[in-house]
C-alpha atoms as a PDB file:
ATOM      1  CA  UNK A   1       2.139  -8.289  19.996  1.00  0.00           C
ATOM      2  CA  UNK A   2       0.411 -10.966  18.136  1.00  0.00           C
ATOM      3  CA  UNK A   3       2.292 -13.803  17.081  1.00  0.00           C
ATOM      4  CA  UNK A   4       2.519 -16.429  14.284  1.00  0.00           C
ATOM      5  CA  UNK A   5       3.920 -19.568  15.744  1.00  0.00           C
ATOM      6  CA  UNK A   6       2.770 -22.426  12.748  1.00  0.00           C
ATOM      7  CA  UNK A   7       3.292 -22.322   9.418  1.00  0.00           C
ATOM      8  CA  UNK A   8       1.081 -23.916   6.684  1.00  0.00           C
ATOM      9  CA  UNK A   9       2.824 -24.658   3.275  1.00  0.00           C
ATOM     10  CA  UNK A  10       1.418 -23.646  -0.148  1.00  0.00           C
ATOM     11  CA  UNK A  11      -1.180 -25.643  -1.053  1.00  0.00           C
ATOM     12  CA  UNK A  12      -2.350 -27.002   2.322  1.00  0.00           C
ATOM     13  CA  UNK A  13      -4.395 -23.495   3.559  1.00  0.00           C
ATOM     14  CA  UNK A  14      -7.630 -22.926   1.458  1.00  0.00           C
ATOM     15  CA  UNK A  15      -9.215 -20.050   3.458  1.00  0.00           C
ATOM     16  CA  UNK A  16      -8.674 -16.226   2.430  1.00  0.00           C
ATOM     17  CA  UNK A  17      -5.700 -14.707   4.137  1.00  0.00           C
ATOM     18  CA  UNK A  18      -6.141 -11.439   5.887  1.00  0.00           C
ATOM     19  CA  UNK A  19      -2.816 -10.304   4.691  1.00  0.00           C
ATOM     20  CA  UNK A  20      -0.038 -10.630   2.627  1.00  0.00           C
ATOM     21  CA  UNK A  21       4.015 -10.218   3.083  1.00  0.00           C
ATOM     22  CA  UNK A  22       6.046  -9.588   0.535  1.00  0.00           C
ATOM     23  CA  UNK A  23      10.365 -11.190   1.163  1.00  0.00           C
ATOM     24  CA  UNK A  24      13.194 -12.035  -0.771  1.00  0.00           C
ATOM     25  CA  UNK A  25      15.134 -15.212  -0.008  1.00  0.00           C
ATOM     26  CA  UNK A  26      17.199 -13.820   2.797  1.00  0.00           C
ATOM     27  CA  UNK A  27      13.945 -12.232   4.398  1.00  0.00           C
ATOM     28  CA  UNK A  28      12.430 -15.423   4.091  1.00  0.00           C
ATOM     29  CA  UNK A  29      14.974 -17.438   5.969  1.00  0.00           C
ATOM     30  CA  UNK A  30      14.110 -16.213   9.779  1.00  0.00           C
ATOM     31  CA  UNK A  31      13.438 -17.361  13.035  1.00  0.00           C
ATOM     32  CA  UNK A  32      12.063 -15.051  15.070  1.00  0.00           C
ATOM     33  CA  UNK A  33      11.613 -10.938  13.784  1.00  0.00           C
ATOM     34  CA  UNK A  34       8.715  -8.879  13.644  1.00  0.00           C
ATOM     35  CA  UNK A  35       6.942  -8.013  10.400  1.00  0.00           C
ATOM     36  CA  UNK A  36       4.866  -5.900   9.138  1.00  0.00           C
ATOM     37  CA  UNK A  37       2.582  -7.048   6.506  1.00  0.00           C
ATOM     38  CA  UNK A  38       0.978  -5.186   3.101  1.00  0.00           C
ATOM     39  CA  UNK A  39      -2.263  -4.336   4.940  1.00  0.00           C
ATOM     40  CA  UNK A  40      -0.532  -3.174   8.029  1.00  0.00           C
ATOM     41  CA  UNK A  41      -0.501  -6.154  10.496  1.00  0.00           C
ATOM     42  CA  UNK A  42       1.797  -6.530  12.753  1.00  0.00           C
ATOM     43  CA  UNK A  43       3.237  -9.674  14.605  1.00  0.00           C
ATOM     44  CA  UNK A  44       5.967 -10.960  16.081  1.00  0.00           C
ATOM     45  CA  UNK A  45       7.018 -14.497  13.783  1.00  0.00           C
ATOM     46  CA  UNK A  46       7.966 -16.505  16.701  1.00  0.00           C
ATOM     47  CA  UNK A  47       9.123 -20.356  15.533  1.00  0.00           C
ATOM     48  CA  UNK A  48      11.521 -22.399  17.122  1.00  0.00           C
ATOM     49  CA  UNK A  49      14.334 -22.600  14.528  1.00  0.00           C
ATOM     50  CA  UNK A  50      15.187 -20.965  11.450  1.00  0.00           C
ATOM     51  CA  UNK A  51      12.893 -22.519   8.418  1.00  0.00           C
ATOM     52  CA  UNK A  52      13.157 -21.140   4.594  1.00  0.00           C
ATOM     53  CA  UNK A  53       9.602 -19.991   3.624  1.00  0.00           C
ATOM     54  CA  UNK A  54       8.258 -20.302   0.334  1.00  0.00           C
ATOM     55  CA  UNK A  55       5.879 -18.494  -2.122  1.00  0.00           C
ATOM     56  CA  UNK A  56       2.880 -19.567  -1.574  1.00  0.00           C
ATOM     57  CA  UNK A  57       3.167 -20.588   2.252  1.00  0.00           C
ATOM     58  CA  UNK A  58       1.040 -18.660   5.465  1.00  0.00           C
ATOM     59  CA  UNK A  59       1.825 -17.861   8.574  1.00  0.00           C
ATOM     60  CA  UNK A  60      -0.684 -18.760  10.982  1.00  0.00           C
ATOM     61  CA  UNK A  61      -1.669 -16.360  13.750  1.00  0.00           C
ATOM     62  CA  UNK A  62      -2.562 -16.924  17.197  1.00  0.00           C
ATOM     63  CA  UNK A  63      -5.990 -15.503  16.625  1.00  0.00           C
ATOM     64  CA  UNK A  64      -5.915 -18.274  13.154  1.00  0.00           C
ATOM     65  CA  UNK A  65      -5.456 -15.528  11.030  1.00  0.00           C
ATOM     66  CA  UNK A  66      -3.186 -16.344   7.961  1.00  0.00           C
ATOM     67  CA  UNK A  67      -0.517 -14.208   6.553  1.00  0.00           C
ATOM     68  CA  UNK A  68       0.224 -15.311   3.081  1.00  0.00           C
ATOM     69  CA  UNK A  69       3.936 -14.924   2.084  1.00  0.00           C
ATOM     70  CA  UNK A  70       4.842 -13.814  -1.418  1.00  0.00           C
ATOM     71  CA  UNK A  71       8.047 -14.528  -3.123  1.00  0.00           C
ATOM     72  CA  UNK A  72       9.880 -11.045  -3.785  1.00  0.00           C
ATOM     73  CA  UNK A  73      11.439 -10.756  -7.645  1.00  0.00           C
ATOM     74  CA  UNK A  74      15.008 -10.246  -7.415  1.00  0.00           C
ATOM     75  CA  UNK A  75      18.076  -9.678 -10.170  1.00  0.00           C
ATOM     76  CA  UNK A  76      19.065 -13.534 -11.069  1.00  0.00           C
ATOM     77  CA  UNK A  77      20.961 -14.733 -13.926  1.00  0.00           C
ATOM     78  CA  UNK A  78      19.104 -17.372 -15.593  1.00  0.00           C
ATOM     79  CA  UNK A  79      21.438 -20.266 -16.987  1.00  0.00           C
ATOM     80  CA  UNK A  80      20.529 -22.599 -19.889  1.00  0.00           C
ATOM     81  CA  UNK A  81      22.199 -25.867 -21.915  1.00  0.00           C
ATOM     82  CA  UNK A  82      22.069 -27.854 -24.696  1.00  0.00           C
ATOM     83  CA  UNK A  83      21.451 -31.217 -22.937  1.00  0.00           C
ATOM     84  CA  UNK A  84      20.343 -32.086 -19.713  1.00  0.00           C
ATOM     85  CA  UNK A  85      24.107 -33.883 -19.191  1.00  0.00           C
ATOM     86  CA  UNK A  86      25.559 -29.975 -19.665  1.00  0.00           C
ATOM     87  CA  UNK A  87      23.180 -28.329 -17.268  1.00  0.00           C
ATOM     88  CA  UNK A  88      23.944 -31.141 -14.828  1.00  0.00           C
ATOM     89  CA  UNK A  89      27.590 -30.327 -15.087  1.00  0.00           C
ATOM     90  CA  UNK A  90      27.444 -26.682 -14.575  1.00  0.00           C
ATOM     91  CA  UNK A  91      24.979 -27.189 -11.628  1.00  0.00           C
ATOM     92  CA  UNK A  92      27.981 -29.874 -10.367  1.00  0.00           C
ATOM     93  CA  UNK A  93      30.555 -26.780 -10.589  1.00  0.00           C
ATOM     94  CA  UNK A  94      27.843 -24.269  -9.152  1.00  0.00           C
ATOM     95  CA  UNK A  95      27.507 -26.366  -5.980  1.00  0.00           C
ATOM     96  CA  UNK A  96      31.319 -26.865  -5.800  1.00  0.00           C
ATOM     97  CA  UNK A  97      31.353 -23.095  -5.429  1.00  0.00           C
ATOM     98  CA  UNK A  98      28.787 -23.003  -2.228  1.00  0.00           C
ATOM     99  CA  UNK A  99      26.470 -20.562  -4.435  1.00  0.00           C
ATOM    100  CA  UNK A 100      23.056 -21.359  -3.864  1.00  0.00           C
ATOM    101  CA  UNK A 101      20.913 -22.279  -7.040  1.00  0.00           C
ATOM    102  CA  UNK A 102      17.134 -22.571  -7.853  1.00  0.00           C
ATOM    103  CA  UNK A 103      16.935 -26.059 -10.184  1.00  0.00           C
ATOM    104  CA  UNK A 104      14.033 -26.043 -12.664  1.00  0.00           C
ATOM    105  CA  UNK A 105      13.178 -28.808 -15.447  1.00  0.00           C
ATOM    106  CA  UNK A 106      15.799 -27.360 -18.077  1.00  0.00           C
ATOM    107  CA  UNK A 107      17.621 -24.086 -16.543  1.00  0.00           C
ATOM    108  CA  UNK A 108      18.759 -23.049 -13.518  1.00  0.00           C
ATOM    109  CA  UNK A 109      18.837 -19.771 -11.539  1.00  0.00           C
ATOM    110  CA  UNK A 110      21.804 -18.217  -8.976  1.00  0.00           C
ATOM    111  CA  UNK A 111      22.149 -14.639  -8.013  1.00  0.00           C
ATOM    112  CA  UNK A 112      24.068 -12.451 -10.462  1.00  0.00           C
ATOM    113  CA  UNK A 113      27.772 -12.665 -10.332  1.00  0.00           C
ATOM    114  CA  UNK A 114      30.280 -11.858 -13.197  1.00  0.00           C
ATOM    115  CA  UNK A 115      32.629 -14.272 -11.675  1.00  0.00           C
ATOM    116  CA  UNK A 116      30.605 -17.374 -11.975  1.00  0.00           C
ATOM    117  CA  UNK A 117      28.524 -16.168 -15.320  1.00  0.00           C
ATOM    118  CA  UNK A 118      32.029 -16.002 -17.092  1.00  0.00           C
ATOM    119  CA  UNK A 119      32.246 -19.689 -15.316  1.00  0.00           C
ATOM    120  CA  UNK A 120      29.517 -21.188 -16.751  1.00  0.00           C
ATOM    121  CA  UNK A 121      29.579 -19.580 -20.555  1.00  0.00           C
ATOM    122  CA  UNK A 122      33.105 -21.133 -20.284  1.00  0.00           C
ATOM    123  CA  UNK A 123      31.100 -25.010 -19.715  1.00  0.00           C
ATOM    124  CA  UNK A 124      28.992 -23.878 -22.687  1.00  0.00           C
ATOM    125  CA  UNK A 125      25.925 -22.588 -21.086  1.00  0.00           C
ATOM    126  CA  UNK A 126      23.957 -19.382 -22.349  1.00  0.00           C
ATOM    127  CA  UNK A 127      23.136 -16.597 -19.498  1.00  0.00           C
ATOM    128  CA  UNK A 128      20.127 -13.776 -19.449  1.00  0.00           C
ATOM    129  CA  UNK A 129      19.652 -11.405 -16.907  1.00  0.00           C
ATOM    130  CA  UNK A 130      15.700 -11.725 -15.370  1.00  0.00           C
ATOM    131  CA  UNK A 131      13.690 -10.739 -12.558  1.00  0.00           C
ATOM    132  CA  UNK A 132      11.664 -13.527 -10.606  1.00  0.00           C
ATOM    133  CA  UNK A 133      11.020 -14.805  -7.348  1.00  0.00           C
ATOM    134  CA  UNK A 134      14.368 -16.736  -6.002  1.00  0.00           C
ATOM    135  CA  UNK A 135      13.226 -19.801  -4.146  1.00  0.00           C
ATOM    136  CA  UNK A 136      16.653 -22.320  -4.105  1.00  0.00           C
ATOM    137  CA  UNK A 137      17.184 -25.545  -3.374  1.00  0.00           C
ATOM    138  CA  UNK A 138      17.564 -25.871   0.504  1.00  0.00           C
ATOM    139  CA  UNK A 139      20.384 -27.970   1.686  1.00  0.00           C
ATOM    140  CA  UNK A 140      20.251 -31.721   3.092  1.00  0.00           C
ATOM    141  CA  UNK A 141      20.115 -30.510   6.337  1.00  0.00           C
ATOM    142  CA  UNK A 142      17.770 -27.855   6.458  1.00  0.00           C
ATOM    143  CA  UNK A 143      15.534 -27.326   9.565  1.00  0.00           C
ATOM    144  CA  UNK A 144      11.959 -28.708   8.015  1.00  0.00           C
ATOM    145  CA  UNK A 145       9.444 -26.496   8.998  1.00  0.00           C
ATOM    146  CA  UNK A 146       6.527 -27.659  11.849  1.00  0.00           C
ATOM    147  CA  UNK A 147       3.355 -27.550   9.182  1.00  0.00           C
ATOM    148  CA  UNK A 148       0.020 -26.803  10.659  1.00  0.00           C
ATOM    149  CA  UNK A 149      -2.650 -26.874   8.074  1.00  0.00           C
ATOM    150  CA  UNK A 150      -5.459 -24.091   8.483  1.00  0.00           C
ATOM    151  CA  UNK A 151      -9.070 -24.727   8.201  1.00  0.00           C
ATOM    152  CA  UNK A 152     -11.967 -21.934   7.312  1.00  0.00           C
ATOM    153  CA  UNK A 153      -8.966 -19.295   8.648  1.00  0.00           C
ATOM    154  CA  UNK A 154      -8.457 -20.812  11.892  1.00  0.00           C
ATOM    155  CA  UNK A 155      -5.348 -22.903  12.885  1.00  0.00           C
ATOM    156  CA  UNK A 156      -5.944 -26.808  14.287  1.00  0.00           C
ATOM    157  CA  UNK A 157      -3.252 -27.705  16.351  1.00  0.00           C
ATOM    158  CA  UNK A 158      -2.012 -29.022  19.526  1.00  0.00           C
ATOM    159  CA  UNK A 159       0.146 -26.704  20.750  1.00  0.00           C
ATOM    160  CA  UNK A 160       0.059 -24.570  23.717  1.00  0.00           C
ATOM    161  CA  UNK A 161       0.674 -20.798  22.437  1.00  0.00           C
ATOM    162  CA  UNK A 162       1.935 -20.042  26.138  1.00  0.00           C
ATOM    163  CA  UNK A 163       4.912 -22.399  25.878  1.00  0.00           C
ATOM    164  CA  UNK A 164       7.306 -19.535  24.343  1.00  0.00           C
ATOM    165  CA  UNK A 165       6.664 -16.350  27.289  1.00  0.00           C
ATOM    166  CA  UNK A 166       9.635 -18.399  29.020  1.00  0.00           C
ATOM    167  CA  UNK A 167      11.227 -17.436  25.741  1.00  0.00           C
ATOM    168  CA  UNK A 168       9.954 -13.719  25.423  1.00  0.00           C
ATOM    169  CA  UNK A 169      12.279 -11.170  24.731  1.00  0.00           C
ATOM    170  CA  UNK A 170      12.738  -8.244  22.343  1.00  0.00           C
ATOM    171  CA  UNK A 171      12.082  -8.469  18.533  1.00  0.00           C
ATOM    172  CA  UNK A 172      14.884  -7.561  16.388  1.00  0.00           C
ATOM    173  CA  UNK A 173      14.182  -6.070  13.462  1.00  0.00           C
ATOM    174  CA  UNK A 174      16.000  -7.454  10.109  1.00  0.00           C
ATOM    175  CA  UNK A 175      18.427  -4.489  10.188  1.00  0.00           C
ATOM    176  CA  UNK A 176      19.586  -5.438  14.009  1.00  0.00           C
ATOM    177  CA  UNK A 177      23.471  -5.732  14.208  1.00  0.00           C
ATOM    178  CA  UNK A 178      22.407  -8.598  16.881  1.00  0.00           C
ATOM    179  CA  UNK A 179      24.103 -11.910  15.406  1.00  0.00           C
ATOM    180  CA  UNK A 180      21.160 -13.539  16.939  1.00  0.00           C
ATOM    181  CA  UNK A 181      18.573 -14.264  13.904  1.00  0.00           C
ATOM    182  CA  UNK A 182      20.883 -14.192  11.148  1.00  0.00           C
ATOM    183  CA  UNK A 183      20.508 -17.450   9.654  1.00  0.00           C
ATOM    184  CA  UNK A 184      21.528 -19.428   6.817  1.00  0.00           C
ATOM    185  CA  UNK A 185      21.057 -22.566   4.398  1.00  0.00           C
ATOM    186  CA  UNK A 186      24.128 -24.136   4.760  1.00  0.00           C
ATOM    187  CA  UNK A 187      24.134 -26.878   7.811  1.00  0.00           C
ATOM    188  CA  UNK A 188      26.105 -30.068   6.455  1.00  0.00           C
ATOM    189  CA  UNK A 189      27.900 -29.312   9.430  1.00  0.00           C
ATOM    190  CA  UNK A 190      25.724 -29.727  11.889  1.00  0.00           C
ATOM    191  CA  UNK A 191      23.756 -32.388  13.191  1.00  0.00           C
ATOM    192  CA  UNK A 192      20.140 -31.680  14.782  1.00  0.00           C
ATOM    193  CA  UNK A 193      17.673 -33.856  16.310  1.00  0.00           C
ATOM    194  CA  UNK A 194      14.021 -33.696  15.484  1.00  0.00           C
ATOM    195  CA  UNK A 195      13.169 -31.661  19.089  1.00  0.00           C
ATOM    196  CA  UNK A 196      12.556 -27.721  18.441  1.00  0.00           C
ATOM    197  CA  UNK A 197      15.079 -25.526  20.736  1.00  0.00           C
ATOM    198  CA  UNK A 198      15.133 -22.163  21.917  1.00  0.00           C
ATOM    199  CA  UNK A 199      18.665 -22.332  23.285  1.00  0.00           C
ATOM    200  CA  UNK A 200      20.464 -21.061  20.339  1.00  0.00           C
ATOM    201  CA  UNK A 201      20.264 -20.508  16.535  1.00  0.00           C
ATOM    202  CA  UNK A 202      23.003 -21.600  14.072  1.00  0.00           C
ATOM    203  CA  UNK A 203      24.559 -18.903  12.162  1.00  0.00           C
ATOM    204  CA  UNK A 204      26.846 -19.461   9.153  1.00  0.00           C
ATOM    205  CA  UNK A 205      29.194 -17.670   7.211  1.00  0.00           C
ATOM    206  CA  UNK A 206      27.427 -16.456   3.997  1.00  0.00           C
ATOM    207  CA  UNK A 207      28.946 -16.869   0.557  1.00  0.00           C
ATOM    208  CA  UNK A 208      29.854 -13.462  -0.595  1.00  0.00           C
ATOM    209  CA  UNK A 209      26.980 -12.107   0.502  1.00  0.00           C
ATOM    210  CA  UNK A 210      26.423  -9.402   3.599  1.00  0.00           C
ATOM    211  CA  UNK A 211      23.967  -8.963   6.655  1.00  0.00           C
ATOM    212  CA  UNK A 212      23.319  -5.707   8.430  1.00  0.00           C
END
């Protein structure tokens, strides 16, 4: 199976992608799974850590095809202030809580949850209901992603595609009860050096919210 190794972020691929994908957040935050993309290709997404991808990003293929990755909508509760000094306070208690928000210029977005919408009307802050694209802030110590920037579809780089088939083993699909690709945002707790590894991924106890 093909795979896609490199990723290029939005903004720094021009040529036309030869498919699309279409995640949420937590489909976006993998290491190594295939996929199956709108058109029907199929590849194996094959990087060396666990990276957050974006709206707007590709995924280059070995061939140098690019696999553009759209943002899914998903139900978020939308949270708006008077001032910027309020919002900045009820993003201070959001983060206190470990709940992951999206920050924009003058509202803020978290996954719906009664608890911590009662939470915030309680600091003052007004709450709607919408349906968009959840892209949140990734934390401090977030694996950064190795970029590769695509020219005319085909990917530049220096990197030998045969340096994973010591790596090669089965692709787990998302639904896998495997503990093995199951990562997540939160690594304050963990320090990493700047070399890729295949030895191991870090997986971390999700806030309320469950993996099959």
């Amino acid at each position: 199976m093909i795979r896609a190794n490199f990723i290029s972020t939005k903004g720094a691929w021009q040529a036309t992608a030869a498919d699309t994908i279409v995640l949420d957040y937590e489909g976006r935050h993998r290491r190594r799974v295939t996929m199956t993309a709108t058109r029907g290709t199929e590849f194996l997404l094959d990087l060396p850590e666990a990276v957050v991808l974006r709206g707007g990003d590709a995924l280059i293929l070995e061939d140098g095809r690019l696999i553009e990755i759209v943002a899914a909508p998903e139900e978020l509760a939308e949270v708006r202030c008077g001032d910027p000094r309020q919002l900045a306070r009820v993003a201070y208690h959001i983060g206190n809580r470990h709940v992951q928000a999206e920050i924009l210029d003058n509202r803020l977005r978290m996954r719906r949850d009664h608890v911590l919408e009662d939470m915030v009307r309680g600091l003052g802050a007004k709450v709607s209901h919408i349906e968009a694209p959840f892209e949140p802030d990734t934390g401090a110590y977030e694996p950064v992603a190795e970029v590769k920037h695509a020219h005319h579809g085909h990917a530049h780089h220096g990197h030998d595609h045969h340096d994973h088939k010591a790596h090669d083993h089965a692709a787990h699909e998302h639904g896998d009860d495997c503990g093995c690709d199951h990562e997540h945002a939160d690594h304050k707790d963990h320090k990493h050096d700047n070399k890729p590894t295949h030895s191991h991924d870090h997986a971390h106890g999700a806030h309320g919210h469950k993996h099959d």
